[in-house]
N, C-alpha and C. Protein backbone atom coordinates (compact mmCIF):
# COMPACT_ATOMS: atom_id res chain seq x y z
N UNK A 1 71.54 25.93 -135.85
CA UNK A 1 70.15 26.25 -136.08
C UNK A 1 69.70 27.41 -135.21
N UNK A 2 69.97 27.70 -133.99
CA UNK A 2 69.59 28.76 -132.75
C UNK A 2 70.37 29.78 -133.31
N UNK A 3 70.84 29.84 -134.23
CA UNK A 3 71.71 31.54 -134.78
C UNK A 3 70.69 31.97 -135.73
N UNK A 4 69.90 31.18 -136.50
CA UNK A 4 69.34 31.67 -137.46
C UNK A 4 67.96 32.28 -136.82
N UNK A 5 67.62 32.04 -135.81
CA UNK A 5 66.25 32.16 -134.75
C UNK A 5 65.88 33.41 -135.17
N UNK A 6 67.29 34.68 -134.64
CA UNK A 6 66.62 35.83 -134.57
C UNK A 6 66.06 36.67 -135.73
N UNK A 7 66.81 36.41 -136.46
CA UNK A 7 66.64 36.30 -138.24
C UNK A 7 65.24 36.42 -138.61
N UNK A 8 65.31 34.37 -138.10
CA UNK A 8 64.10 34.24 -138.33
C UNK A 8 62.64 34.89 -138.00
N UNK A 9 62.66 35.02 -137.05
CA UNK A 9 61.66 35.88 -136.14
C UNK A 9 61.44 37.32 -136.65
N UNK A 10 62.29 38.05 -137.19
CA UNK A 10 62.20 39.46 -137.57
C UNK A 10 61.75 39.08 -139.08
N UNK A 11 61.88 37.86 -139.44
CA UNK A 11 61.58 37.38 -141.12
C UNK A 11 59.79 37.28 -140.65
N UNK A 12 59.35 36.30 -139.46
CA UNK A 12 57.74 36.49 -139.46
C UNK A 12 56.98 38.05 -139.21
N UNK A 13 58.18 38.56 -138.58
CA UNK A 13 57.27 39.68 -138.23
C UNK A 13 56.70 40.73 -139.26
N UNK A 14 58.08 40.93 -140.27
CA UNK A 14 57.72 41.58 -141.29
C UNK A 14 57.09 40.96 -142.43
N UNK A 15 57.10 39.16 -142.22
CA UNK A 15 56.05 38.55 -143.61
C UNK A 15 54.73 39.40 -143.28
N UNK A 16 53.72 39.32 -141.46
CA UNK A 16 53.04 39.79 -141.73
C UNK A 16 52.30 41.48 -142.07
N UNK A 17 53.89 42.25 -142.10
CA UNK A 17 53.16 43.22 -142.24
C UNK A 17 53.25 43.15 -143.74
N UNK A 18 53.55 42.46 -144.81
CA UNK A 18 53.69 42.42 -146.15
C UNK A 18 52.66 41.59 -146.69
N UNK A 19 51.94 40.86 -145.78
CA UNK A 19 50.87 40.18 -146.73
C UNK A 19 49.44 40.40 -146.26
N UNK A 20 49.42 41.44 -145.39
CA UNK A 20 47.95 41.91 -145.18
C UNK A 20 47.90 42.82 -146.21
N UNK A 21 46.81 42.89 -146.67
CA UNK A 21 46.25 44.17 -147.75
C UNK A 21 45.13 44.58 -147.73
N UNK A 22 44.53 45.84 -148.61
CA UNK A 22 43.44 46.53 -148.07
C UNK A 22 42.17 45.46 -148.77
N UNK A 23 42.35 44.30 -149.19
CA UNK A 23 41.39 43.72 -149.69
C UNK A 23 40.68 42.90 -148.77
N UNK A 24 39.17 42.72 -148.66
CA UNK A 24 38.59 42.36 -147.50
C UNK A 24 39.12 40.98 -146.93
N UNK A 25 39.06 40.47 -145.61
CA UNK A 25 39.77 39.38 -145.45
C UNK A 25 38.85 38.39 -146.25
N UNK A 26 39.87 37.53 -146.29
CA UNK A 26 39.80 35.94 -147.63
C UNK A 26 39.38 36.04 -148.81
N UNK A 27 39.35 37.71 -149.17
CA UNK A 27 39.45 37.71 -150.82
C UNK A 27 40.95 37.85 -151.12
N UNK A 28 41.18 37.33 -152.26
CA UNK A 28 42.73 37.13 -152.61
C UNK A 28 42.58 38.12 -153.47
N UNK A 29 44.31 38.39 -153.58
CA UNK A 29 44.30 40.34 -153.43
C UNK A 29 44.39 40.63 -154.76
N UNK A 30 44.20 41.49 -155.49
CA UNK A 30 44.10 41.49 -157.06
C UNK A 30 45.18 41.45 -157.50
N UNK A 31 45.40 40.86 -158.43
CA UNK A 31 46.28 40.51 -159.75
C UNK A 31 47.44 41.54 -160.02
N UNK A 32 46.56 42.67 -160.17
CA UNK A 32 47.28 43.99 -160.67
C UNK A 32 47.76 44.69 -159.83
N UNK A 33 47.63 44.55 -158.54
CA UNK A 33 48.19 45.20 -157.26
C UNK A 33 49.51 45.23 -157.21
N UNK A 34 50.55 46.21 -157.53
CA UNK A 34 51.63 45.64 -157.03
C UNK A 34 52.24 44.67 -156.00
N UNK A 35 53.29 44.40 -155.99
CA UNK A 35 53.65 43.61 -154.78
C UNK A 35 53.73 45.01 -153.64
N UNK A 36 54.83 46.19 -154.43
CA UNK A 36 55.13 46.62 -153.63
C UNK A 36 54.28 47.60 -152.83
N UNK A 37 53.37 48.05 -153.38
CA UNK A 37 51.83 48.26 -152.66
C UNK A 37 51.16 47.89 -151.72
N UNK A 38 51.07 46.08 -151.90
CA UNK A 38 51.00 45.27 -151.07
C UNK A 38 51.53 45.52 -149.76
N UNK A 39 52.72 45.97 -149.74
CA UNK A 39 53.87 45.58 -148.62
C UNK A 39 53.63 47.10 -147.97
N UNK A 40 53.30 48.18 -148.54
CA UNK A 40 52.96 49.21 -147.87
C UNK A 40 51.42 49.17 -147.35
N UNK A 41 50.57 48.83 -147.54
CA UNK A 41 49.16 48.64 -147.09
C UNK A 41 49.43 47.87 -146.32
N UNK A 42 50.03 46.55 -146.03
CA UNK A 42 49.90 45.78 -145.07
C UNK A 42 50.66 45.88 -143.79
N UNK A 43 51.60 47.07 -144.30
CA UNK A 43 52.34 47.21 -143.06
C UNK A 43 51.02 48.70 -142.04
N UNK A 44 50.50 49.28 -142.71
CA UNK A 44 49.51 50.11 -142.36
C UNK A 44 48.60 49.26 -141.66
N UNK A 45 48.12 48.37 -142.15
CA UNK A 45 47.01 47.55 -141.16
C UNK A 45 47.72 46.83 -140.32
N UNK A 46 48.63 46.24 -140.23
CA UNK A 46 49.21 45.57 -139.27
C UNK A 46 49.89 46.47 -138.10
N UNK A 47 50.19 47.78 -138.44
CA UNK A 47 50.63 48.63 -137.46
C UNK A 47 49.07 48.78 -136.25
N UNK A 48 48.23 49.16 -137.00
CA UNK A 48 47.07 49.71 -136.65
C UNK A 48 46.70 48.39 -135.68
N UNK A 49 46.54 47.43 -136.05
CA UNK A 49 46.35 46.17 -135.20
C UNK A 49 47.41 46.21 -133.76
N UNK A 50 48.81 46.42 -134.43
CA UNK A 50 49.08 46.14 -133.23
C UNK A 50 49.13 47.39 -131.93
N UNK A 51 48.85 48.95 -132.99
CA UNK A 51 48.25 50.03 -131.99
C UNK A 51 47.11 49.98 -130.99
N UNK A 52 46.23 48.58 -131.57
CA UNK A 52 45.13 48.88 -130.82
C UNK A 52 44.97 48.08 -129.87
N UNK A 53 46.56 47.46 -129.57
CA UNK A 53 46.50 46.62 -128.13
C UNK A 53 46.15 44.98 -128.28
N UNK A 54 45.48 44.41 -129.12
CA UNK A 54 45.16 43.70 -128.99
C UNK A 54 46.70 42.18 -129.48
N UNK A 55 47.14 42.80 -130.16
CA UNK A 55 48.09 42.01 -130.29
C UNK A 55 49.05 41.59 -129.23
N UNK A 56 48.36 41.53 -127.88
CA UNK A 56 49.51 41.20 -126.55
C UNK A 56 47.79 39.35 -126.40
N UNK A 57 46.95 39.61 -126.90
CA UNK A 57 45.98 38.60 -126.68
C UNK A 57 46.03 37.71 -127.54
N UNK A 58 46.92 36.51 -126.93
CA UNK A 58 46.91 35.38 -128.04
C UNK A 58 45.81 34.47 -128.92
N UNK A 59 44.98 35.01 -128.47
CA UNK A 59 43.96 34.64 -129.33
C UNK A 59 43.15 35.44 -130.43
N UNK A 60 42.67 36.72 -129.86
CA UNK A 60 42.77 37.96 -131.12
C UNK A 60 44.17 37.85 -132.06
N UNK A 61 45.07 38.10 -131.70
CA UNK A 61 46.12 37.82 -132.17
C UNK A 61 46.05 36.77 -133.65
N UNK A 62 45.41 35.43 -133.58
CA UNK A 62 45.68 34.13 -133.87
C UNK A 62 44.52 34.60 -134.94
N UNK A 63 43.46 34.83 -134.61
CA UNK A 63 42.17 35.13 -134.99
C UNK A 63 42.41 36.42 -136.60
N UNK A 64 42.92 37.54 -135.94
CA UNK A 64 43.78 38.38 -136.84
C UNK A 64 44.28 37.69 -138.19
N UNK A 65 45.57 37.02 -137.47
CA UNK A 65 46.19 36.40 -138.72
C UNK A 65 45.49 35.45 -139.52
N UNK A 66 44.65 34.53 -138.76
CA UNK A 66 44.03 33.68 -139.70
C UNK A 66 43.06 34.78 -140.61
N UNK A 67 42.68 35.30 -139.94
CA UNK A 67 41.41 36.17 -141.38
C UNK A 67 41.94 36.84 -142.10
N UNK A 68 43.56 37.81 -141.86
CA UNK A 68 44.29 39.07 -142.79
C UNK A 68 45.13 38.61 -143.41
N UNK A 69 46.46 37.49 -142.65
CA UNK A 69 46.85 37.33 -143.21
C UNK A 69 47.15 35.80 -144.25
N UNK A 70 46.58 35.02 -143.19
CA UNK A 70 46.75 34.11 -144.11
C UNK A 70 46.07 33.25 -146.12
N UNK A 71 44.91 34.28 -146.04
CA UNK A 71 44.63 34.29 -147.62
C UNK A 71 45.45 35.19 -148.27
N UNK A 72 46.64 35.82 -147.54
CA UNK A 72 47.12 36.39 -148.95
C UNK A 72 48.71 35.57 -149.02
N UNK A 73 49.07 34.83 -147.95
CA UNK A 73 50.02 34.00 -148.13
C UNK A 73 50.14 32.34 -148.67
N UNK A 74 50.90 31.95 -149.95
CA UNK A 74 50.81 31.28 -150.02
C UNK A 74 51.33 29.85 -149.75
N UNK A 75 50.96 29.01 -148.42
CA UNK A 75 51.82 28.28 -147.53
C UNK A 75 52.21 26.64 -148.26
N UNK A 76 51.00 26.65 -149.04
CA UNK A 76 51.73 25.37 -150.18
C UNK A 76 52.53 25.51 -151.01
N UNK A 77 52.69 26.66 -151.86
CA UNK A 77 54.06 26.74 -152.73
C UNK A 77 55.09 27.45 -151.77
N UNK A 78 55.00 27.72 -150.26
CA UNK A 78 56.07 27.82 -149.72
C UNK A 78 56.59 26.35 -148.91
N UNK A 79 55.15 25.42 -148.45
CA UNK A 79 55.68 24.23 -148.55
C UNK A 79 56.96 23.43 -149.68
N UNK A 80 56.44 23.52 -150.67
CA UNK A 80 57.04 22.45 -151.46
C UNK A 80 58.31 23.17 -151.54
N UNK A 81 58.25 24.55 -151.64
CA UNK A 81 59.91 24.99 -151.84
C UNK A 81 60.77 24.24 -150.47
N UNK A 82 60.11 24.34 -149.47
CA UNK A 82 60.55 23.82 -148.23
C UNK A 82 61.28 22.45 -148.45
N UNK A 83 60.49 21.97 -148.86
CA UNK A 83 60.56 20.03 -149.10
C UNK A 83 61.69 20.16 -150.12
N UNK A 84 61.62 21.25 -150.86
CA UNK A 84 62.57 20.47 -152.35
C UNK A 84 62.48 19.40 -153.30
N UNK A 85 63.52 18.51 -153.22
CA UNK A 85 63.44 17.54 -154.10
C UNK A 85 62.25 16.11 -153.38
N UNK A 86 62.17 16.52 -151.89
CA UNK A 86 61.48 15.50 -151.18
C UNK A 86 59.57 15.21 -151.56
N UNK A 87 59.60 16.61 -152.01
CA UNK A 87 58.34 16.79 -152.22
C UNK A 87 57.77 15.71 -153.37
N UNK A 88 57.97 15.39 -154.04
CA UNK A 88 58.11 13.95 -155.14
C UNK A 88 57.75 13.22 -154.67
N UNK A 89 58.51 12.56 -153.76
CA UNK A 89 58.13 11.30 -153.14
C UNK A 89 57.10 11.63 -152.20
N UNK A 90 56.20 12.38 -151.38
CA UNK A 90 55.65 12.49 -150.19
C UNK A 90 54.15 12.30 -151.10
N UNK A 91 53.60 11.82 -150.15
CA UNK A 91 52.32 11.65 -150.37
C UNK A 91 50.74 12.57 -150.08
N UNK A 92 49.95 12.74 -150.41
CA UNK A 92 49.26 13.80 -150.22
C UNK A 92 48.91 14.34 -148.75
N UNK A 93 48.75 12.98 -147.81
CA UNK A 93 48.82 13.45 -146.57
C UNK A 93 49.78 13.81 -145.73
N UNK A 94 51.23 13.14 -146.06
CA UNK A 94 52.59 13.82 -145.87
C UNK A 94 52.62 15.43 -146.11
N UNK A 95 52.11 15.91 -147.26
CA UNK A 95 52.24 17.51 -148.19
C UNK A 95 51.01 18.18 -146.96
N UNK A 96 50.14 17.66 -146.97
CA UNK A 96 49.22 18.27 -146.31
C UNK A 96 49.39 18.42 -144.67
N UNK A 97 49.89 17.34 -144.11
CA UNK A 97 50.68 17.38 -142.92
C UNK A 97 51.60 18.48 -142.49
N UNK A 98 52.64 18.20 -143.65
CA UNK A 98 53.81 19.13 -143.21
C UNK A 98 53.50 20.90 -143.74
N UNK A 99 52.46 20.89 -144.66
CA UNK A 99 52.10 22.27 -144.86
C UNK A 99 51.20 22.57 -143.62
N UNK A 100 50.65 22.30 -143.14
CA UNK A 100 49.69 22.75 -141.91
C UNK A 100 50.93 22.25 -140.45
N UNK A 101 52.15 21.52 -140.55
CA UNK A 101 52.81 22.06 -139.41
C UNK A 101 53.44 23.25 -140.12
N UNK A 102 53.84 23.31 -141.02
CA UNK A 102 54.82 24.68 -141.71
C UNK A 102 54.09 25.99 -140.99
N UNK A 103 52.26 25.90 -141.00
CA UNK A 103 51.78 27.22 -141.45
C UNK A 103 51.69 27.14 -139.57
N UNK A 104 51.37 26.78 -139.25
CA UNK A 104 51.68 26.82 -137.49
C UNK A 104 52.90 26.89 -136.49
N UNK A 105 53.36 26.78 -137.34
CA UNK A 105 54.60 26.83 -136.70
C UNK A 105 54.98 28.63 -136.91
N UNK A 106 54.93 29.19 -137.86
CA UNK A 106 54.85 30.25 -138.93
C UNK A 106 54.06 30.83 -137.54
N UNK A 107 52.73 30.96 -137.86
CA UNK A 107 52.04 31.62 -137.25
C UNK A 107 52.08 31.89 -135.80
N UNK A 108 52.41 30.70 -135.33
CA UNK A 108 53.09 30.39 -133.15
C UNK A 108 54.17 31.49 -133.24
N UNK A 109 55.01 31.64 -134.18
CA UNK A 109 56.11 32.33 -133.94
C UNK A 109 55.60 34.11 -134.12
N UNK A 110 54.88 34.30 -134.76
CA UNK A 110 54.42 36.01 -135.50
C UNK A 110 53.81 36.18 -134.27
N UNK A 111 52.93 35.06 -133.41
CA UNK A 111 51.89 35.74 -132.61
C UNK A 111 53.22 36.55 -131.35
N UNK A 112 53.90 34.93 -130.86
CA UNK A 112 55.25 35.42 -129.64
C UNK A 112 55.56 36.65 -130.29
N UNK A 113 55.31 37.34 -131.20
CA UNK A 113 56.74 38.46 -131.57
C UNK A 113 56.21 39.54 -132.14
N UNK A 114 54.89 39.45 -132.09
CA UNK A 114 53.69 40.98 -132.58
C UNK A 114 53.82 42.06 -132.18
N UNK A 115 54.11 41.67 -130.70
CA UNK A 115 54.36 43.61 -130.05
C UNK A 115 55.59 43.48 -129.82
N UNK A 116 56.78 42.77 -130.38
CA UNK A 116 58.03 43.47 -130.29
C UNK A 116 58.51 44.62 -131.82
N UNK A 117 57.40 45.12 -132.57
CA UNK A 117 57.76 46.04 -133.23
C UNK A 117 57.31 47.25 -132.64
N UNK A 118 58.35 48.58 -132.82
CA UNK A 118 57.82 49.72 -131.65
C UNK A 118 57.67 50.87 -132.84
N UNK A 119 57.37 50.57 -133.65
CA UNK A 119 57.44 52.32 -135.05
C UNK A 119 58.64 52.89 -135.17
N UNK A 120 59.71 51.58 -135.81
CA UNK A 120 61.00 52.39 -136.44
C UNK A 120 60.23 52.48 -137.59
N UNK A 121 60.77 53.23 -138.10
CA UNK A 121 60.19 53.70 -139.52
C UNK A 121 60.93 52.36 -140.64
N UNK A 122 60.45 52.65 -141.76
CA UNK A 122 61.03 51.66 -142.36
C UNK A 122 61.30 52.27 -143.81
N UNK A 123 61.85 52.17 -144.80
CA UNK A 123 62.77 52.64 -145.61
C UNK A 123 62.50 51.19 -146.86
N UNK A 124 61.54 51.35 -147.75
CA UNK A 124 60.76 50.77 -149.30
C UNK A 124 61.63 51.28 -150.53
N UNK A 125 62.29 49.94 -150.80
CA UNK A 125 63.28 50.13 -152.05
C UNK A 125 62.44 49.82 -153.52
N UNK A 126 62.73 50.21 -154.63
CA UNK A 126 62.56 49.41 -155.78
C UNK A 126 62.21 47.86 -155.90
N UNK A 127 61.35 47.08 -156.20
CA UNK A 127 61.22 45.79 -156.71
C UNK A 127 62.32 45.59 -157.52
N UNK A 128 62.78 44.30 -157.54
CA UNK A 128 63.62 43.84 -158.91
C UNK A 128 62.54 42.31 -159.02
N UNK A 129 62.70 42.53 -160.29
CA UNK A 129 62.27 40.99 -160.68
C UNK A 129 62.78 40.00 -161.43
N UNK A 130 62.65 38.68 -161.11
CA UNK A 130 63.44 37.66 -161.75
C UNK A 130 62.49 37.14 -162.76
N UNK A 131 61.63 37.63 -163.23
CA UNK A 131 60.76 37.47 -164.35
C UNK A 131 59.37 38.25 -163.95
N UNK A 132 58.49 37.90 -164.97
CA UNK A 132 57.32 39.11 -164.98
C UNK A 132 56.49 37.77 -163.90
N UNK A 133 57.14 37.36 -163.10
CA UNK A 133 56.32 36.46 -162.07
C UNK A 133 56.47 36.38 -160.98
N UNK A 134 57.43 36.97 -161.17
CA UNK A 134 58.89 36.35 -160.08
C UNK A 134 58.97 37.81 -159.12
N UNK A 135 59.15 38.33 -158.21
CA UNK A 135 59.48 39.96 -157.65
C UNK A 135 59.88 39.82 -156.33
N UNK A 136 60.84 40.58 -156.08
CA UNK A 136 61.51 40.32 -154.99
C UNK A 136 61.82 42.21 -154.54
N UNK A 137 60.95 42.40 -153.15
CA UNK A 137 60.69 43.73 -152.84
C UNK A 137 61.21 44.06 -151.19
N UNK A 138 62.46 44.86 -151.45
CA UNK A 138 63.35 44.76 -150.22
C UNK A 138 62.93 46.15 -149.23
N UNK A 139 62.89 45.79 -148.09
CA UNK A 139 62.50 47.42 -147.16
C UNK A 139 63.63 46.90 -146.32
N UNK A 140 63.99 47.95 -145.00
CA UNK A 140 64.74 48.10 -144.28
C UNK A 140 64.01 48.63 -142.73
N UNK A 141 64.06 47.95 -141.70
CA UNK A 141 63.73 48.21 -140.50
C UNK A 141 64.73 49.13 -140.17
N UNK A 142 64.65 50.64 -139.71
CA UNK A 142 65.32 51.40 -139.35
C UNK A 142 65.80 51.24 -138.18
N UNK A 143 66.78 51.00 -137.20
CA UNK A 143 66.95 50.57 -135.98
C UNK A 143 67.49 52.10 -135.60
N UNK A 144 67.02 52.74 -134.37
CA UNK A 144 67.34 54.14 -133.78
C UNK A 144 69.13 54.33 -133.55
N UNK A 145 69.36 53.00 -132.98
CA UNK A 145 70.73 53.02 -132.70
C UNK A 145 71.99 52.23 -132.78
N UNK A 146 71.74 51.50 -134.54
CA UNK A 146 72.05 50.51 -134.81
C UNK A 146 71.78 50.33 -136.14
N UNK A 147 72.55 49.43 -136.94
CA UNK A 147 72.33 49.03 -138.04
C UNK A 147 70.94 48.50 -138.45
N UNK A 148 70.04 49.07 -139.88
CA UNK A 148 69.08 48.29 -140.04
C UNK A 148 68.56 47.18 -140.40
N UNK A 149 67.80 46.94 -139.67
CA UNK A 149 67.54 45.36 -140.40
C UNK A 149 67.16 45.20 -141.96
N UNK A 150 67.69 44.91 -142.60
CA UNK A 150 67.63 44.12 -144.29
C UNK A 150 66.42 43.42 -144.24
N UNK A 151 65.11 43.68 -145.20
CA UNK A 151 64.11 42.09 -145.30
C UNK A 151 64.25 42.24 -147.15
N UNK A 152 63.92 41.06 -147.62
CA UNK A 152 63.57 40.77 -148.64
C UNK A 152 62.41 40.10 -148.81
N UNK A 153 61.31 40.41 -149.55
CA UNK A 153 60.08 39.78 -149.75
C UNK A 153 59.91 38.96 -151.29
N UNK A 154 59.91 37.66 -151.10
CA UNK A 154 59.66 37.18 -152.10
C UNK A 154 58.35 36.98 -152.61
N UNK A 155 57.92 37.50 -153.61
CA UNK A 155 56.53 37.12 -154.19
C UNK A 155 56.22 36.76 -155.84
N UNK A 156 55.23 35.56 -156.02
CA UNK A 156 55.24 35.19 -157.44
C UNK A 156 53.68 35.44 -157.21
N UNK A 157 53.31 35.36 -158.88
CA UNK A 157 52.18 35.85 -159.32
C UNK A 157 51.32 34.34 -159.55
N UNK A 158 50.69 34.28 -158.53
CA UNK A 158 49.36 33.15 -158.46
C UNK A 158 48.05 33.71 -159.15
N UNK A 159 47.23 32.08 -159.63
CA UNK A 159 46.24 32.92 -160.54
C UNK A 159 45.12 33.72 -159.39
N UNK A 160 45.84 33.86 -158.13
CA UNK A 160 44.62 34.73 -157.47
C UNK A 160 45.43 36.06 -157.16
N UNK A 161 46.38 36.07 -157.80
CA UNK A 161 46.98 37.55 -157.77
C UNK A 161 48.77 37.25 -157.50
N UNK A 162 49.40 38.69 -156.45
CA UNK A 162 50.92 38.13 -155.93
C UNK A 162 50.88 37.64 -154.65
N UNK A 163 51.59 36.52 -154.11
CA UNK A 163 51.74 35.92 -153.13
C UNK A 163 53.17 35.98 -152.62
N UNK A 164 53.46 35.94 -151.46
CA UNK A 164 54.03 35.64 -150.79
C UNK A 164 54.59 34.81 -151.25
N UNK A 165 56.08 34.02 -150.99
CA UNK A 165 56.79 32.63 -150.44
C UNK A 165 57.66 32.19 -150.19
N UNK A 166 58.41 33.38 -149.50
CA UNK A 166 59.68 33.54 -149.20
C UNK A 166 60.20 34.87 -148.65
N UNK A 167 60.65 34.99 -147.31
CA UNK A 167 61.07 36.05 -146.79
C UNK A 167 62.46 36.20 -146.40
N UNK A 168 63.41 36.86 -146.36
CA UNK A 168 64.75 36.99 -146.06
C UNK A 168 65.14 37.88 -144.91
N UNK A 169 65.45 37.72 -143.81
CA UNK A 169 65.78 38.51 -142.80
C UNK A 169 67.55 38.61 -142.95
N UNK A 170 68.32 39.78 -142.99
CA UNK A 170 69.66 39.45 -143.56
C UNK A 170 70.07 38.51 -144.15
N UNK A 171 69.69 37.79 -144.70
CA UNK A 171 70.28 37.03 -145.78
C UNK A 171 69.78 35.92 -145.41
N UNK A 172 69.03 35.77 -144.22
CA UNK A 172 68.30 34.29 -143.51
C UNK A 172 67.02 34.19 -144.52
N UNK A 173 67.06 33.39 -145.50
CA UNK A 173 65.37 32.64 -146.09
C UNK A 173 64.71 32.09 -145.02
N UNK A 174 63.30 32.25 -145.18
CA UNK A 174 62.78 31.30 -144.22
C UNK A 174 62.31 30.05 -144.95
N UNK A 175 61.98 30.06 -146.34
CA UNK A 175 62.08 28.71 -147.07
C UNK A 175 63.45 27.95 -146.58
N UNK A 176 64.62 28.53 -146.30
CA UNK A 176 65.63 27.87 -146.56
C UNK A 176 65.38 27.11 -144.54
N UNK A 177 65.14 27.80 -143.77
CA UNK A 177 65.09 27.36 -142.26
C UNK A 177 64.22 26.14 -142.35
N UNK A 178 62.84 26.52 -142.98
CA UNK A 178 62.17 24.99 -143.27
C UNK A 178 62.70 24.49 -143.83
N UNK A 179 63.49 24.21 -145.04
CA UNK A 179 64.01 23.34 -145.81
C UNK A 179 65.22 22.28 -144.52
N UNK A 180 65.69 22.90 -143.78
CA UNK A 180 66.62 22.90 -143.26
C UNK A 180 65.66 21.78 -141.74
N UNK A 181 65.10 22.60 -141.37
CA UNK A 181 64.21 22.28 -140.33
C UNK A 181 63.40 20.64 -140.81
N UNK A 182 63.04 20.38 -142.45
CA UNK A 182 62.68 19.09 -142.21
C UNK A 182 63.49 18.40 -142.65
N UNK A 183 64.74 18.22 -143.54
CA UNK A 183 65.28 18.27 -143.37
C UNK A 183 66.27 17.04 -141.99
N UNK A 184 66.12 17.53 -141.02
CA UNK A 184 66.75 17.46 -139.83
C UNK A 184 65.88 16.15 -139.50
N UNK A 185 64.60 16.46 -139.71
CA UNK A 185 63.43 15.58 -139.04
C UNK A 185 63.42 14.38 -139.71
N UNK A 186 63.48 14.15 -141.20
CA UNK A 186 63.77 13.21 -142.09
C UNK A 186 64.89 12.02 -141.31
N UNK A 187 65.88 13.14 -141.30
CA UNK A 187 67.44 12.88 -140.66
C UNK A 187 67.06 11.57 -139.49
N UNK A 188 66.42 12.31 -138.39
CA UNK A 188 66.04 11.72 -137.22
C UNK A 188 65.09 10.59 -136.80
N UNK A 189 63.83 10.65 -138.35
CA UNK A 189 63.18 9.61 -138.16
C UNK A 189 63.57 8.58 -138.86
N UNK A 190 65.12 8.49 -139.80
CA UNK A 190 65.20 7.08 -140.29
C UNK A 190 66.80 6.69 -139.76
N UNK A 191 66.91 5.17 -139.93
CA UNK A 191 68.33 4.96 -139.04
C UNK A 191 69.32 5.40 -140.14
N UNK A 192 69.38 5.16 -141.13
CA UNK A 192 70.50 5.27 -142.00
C UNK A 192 70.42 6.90 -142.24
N UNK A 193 70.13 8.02 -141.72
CA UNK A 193 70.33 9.25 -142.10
C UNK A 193 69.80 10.08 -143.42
N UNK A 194 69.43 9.20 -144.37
CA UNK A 194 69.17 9.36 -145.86
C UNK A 194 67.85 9.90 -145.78
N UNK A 195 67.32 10.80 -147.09
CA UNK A 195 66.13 10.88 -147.60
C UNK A 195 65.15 9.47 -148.12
């Protein structure tokens, strides 16, 4: 699990520069917006945020994300992908539980890791899509002296526009770390090991 960490961490950093957009905070972002639009505007405001210092203050910081980014991410259909087949059986306060530890946990980690981006440039490929719902929009963290980092952005089309719900840091999902992550917890809170 501690191999996938760093992955992971470069997977929050770039969710949030991909799901802020120029739409005012907690309006959900239009329909027709590309994804990959999306992912260039939000990396513009999120740079700018963290130019202006404030992203070393864990509470601006916290404050930030709750108003930019979190209406354009969607943390319940990244819940249930999380859960999988578990999601069936769980009950509404179970779903609601584990989506509000999902989205905190998420967010604890973006705030630790805000000012470790320094302006490598970054390098915006083509979308491919797995249906007219489905879009998956890959950039590349340029590293000065070193191989670049790979992200993949997963986004489907919600009726409040494209969302977020799934990010890939080299080949690390972060659906797949939660999946994995409860997973484990399931594991631990029953004696026989089983779902």
């Amino acid at each position: 699990m501690k191999t996938h960490m760093p992955a992971f961490v470069l997977i929050l950093l770039m969710t949030i520069f991909t799901t802020a957009n120029a739409a005012p905070p907690g309006v959900p972002a239009q329909a027709d917006t590309p994804p990959s639009v999306l992912l260039k505007q939000g990396i513009g405001k999120l740079t700018g945020f963290i130019r202006s210092g404030n992203a070393a203050n864990e509470a601006q910081a916290r404050a930030f994300l709750r108003t930019e980014i979190v209406p354009y991410f969607d943390f319940s259909y990244m819940t249930r992908w999380s859960a999988g087949p578990a999601w069936r059986r769980m009950g509404p306060e179970q779903r609601a539980r584990m989506q509000e530890q999902l989205t905190e946990s998420f967010l604890t980690t973006l705030i630790q890791k805000l000012t470790s981006y320094t302006n490598q440039s970054i390098r915006y490929f083509t979308p491919r899509g797995q249906g007219r719902n489905d879009v998956r929009v890959s950039a590349w963290i340029m590293q000065p002296n070193g191989y670049p980092t790979k992200l993949e952005f997963r986004f489907y089309r919600s009726k409040d526009g494209w969302k977020i719900f799934d990010v890939k840091a080299g080949g690390n999902s972060a659906v797949v770390y939660y999946r994995r992550q409860f997973r484990d917890s399931l594991r631990n809170s029953r004696p026989t090991g089983r779902y």
